[in-house]
PDB file of N, CA and C in Angstrom:
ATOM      1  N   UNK A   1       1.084 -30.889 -11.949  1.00  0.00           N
ATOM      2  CA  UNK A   1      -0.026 -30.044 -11.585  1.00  0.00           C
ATOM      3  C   UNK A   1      -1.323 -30.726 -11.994  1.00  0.00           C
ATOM      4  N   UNK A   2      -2.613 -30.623 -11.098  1.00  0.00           N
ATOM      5  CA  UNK A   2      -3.561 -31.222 -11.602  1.00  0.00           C
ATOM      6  C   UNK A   2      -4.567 -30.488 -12.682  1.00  0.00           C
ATOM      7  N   UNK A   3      -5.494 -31.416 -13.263  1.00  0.00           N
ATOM      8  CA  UNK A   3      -6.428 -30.384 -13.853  1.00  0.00           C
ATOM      9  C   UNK A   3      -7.251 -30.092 -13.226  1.00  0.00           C
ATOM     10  N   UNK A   4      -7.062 -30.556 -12.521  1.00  0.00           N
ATOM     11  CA  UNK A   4      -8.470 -30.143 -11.088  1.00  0.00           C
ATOM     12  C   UNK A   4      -8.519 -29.919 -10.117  1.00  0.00           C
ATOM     13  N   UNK A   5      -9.261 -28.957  -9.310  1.00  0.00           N
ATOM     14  CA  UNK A   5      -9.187 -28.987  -8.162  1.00  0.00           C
ATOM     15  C   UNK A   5      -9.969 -28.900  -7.474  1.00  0.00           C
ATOM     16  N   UNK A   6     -10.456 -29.461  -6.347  1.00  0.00           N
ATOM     17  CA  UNK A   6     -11.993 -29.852  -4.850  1.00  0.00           C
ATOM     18  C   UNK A   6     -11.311 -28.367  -4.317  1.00  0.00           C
ATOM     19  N   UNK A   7     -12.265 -27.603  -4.538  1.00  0.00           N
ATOM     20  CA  UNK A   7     -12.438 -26.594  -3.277  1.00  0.00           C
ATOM     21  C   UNK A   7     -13.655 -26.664  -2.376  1.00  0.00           C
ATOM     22  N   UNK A   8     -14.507 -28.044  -2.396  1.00  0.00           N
ATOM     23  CA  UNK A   8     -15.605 -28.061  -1.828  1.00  0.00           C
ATOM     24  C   UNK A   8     -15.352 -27.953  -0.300  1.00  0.00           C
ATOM     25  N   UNK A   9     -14.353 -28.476   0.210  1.00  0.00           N
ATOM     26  CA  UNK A   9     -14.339 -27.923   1.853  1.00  0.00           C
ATOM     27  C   UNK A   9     -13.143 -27.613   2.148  1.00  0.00           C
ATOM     28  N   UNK A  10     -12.694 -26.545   0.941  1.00  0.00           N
ATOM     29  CA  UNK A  10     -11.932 -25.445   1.384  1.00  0.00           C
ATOM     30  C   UNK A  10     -12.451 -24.514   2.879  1.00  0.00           C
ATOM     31  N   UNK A  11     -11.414 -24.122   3.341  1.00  0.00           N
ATOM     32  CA  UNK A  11     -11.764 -22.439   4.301  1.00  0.00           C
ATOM     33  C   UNK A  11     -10.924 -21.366   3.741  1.00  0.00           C
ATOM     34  N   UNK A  12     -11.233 -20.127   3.999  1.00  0.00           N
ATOM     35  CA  UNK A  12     -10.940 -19.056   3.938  1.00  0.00           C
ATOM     36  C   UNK A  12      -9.845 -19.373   4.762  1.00  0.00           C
ATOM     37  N   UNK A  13      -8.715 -18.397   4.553  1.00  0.00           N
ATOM     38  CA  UNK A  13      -7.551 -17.881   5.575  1.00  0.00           C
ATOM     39  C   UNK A  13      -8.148 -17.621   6.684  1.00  0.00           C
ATOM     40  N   UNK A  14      -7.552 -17.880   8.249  1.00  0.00           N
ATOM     41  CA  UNK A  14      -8.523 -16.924   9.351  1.00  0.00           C
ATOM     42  C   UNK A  14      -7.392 -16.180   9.778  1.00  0.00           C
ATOM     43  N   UNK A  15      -6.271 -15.898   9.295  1.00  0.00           N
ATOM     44  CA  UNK A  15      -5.364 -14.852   9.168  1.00  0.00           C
ATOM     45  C   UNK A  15      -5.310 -14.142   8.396  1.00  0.00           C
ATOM     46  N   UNK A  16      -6.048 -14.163   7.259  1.00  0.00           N
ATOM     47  CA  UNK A  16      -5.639 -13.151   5.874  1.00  0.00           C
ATOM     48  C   UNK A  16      -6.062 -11.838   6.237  1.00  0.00           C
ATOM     49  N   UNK A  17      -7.254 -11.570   7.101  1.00  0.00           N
ATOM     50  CA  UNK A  17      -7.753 -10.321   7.519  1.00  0.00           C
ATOM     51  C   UNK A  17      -6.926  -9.438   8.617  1.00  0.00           C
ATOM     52  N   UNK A  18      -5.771 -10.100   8.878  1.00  0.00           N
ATOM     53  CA  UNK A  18      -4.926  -9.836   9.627  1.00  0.00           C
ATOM     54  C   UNK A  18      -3.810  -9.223   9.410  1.00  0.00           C
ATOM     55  N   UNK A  19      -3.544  -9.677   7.841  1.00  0.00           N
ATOM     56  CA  UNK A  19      -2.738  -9.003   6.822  1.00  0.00           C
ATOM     57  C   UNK A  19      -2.139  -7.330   6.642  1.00  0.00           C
ATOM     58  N   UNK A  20      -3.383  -7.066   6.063  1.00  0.00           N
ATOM     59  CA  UNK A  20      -3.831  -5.867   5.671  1.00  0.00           C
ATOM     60  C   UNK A  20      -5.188  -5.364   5.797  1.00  0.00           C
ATOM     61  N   UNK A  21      -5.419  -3.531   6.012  1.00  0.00           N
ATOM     62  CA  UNK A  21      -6.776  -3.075   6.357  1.00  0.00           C
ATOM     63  C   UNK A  21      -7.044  -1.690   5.488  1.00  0.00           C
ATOM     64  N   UNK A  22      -8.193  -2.549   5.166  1.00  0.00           N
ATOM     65  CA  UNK A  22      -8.459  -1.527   4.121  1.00  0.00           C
ATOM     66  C   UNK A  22      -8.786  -0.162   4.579  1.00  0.00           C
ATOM     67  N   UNK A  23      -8.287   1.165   4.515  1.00  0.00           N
ATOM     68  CA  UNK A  23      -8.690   2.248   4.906  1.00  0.00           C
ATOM     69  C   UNK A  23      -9.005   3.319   3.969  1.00  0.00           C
ATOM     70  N   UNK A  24      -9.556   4.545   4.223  1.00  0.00           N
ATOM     71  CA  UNK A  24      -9.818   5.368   2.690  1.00  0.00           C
ATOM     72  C   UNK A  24      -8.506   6.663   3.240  1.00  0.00           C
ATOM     73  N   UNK A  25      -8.020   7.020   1.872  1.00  0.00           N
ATOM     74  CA  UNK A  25      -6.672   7.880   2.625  1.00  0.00           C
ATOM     75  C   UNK A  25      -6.956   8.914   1.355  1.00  0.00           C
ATOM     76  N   UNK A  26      -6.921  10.081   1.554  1.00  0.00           N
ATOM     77  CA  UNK A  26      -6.792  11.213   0.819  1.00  0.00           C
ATOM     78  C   UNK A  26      -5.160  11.635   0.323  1.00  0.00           C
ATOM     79  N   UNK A  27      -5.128  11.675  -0.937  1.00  0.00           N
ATOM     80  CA  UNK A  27      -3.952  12.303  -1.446  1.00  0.00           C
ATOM     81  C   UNK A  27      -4.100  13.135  -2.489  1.00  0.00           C
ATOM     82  N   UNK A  28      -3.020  13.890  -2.427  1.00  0.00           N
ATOM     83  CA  UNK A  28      -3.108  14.589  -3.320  1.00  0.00           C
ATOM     84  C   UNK A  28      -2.972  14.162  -4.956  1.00  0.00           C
ATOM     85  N   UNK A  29      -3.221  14.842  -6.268  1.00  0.00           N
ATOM     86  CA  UNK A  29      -3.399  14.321  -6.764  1.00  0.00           C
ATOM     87  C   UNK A  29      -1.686  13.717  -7.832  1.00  0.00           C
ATOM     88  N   UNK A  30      -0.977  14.779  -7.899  1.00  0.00           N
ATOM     89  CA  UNK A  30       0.579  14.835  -7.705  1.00  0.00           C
ATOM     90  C   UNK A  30       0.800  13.733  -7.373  1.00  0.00           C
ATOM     91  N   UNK A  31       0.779  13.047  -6.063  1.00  0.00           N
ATOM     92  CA  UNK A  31       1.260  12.096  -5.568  1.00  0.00           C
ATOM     93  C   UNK A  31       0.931  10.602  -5.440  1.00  0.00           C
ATOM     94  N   UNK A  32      -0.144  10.654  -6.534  1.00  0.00           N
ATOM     95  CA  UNK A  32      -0.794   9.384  -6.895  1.00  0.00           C
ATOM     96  C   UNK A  32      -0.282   8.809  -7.817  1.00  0.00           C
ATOM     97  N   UNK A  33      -0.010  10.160  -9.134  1.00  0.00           N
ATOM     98  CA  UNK A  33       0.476  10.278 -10.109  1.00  0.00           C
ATOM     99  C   UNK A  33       1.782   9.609 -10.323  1.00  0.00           C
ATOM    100  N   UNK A  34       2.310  10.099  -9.787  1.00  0.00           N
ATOM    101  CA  UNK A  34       4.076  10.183  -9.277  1.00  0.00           C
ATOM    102  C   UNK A  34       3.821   8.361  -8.684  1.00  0.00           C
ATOM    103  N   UNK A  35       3.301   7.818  -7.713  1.00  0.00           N
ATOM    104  CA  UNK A  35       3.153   6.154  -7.484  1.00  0.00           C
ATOM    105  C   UNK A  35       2.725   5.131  -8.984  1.00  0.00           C
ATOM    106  N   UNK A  36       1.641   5.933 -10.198  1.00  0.00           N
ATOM    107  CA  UNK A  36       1.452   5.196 -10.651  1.00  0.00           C
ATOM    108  C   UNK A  36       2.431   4.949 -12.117  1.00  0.00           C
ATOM    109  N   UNK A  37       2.908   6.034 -11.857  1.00  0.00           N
ATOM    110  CA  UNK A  37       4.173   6.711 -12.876  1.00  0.00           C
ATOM    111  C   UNK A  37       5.177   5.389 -12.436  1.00  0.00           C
ATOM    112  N   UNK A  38       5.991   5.711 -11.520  1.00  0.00           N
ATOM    113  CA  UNK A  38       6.756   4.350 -10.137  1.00  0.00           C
ATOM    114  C   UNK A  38       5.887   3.135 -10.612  1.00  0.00           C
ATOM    115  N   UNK A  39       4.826   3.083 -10.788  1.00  0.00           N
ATOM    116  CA  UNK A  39       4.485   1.264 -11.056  1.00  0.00           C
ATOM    117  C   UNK A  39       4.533   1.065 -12.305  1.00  0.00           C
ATOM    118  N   UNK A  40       4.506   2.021 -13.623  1.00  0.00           N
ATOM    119  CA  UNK A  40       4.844   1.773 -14.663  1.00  0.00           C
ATOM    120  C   UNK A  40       5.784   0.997 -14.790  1.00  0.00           C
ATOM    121  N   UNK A  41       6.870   1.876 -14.310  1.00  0.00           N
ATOM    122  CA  UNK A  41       8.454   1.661 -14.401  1.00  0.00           C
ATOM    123  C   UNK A  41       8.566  -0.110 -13.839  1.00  0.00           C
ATOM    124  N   UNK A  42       8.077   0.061 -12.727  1.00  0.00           N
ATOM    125  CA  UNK A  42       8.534  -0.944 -11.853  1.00  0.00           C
ATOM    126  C   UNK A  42       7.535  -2.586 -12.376  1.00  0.00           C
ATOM    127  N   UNK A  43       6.460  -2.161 -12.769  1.00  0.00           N
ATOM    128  CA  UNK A  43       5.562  -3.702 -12.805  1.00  0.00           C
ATOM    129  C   UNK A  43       4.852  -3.500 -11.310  1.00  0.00           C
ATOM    130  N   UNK A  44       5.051  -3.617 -10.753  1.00  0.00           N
ATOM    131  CA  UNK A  44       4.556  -3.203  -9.121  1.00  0.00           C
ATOM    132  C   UNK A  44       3.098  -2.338  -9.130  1.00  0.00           C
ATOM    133  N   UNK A  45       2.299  -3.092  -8.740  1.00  0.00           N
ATOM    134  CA  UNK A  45       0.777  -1.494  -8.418  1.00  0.00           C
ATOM    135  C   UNK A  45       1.231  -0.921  -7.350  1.00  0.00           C
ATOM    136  N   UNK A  46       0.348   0.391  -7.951  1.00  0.00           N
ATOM    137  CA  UNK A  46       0.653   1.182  -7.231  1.00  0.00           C
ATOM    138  C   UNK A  46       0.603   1.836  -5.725  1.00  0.00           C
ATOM    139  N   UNK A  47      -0.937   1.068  -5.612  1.00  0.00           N
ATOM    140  CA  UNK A  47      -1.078   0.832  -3.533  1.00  0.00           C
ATOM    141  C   UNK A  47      -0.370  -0.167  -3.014  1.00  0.00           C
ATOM    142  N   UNK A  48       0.580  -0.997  -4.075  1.00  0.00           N
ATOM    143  CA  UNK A  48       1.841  -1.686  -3.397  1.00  0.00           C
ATOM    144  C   UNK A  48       2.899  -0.405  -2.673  1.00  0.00           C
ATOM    145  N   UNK A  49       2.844  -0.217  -4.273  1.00  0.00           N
ATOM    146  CA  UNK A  49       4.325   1.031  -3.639  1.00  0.00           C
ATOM    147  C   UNK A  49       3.813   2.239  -2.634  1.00  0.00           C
ATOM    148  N   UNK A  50       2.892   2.632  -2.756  1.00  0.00           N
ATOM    149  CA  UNK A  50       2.756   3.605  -1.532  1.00  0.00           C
ATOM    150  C   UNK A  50       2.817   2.603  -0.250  1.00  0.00           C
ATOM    151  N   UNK A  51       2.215   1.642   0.098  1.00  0.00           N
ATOM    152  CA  UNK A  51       2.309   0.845   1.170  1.00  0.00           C
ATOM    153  C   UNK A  51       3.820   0.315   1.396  1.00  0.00           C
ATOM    154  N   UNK A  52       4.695   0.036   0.303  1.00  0.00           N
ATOM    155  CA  UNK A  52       5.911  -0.544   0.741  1.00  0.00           C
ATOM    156  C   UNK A  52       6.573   0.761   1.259  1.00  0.00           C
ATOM    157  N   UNK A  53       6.739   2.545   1.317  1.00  0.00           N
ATOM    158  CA  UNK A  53       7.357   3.215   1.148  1.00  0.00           C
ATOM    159  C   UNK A  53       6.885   3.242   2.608  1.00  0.00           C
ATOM    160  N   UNK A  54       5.230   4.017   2.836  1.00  0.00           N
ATOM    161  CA  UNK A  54       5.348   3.822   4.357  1.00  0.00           C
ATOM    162  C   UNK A  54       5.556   3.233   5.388  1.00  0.00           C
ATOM    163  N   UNK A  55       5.660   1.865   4.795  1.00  0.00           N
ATOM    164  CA  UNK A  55       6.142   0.767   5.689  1.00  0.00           C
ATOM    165  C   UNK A  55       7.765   0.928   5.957  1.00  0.00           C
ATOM    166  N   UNK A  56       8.280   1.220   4.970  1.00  0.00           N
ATOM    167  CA  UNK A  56       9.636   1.358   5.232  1.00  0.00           C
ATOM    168  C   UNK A  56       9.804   2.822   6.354  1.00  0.00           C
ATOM    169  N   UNK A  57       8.766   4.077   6.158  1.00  0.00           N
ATOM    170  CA  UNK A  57       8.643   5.023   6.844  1.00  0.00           C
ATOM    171  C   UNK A  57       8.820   4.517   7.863  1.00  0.00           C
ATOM    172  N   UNK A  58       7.892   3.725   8.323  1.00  0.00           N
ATOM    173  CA  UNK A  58       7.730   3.221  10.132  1.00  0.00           C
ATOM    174  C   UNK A  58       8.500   2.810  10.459  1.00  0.00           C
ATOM    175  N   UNK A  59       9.064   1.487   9.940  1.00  0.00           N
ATOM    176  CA  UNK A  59      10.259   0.721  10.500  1.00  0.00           C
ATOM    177  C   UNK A  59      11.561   1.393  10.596  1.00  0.00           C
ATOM    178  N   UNK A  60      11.942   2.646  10.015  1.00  0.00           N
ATOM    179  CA  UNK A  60      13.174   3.222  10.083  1.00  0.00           C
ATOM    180  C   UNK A  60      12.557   4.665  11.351  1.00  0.00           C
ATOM    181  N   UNK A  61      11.712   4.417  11.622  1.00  0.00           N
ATOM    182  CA  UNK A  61      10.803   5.570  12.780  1.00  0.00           C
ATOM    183  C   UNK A  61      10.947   7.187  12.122  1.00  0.00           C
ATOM    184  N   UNK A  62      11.028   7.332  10.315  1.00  0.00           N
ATOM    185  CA  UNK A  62      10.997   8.684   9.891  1.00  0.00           C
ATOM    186  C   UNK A  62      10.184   9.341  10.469  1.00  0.00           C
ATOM    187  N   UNK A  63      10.584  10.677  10.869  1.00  0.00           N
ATOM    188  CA  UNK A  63      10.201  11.461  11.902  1.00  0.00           C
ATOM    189  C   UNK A  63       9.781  13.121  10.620  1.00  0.00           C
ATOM    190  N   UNK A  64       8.743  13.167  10.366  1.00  0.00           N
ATOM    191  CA  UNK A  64       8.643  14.537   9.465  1.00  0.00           C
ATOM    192  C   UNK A  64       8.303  15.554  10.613  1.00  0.00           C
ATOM    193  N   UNK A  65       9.339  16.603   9.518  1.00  0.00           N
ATOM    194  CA  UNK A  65       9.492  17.985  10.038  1.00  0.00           C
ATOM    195  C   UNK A  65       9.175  19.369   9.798  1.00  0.00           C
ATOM    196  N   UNK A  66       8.376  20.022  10.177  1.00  0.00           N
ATOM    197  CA  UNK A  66       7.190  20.860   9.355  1.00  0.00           C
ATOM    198  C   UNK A  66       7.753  22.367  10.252  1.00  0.00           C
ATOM    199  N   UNK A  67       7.925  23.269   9.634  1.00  0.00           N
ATOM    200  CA  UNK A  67       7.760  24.455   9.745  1.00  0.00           C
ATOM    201  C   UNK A  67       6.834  25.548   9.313  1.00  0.00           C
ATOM    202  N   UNK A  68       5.774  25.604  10.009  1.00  0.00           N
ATOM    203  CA  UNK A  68       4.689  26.711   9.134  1.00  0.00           C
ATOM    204  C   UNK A  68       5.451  27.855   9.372  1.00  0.00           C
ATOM    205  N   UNK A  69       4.719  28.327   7.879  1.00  0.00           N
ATOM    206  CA  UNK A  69       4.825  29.845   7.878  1.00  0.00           C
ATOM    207  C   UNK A  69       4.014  30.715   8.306  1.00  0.00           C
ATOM    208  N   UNK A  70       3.683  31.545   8.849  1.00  0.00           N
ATOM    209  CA  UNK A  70       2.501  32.649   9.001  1.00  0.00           C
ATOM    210  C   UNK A  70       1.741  33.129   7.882  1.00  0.00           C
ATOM    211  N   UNK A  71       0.477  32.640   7.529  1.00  0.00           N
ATOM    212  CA  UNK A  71      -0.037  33.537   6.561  1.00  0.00           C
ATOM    213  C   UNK A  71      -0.165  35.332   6.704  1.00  0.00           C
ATOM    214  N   UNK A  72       0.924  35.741   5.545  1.00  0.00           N
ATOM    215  CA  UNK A  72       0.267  37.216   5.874  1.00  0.00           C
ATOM    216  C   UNK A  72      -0.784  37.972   5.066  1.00  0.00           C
TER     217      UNK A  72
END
């Protein structure tokens, strides 16, 4: 390994933005909890694990199923 390194005409990735996108997502507060609780355990952060879970959501096409109730 060197001790040094020329990043003088480095580039940026022109795929890295391609990666991932940053969005703002509301949760509850329970369920943040409960991810950062999960990254304790795991070593893993925690907008890893919410991102690895929905990702796994999509690719298996989980389909949620909601029944309201009537407020009376």
């Amino acid at each position: 390994m060197r001790k040094h390194y020329e990043f003088a005409k480095a580039r940026p990735n022109p795929y890295a933005r391609l990666l991932k996108k940053q969005i703002t997502l509301r949760l509850d507060e329970s369920t943040v909890e409960y991810f950062k609780d999960l990254a304790q355990d795991t070593a893993i952060p925690y907008q890893t694990l919410i991102n690895l879970y929905l990702r796994e959501c999509a690719a298996s096409r989980k389909q949620l199923h909601l029944a309201w109730q009537p407020a009376k």
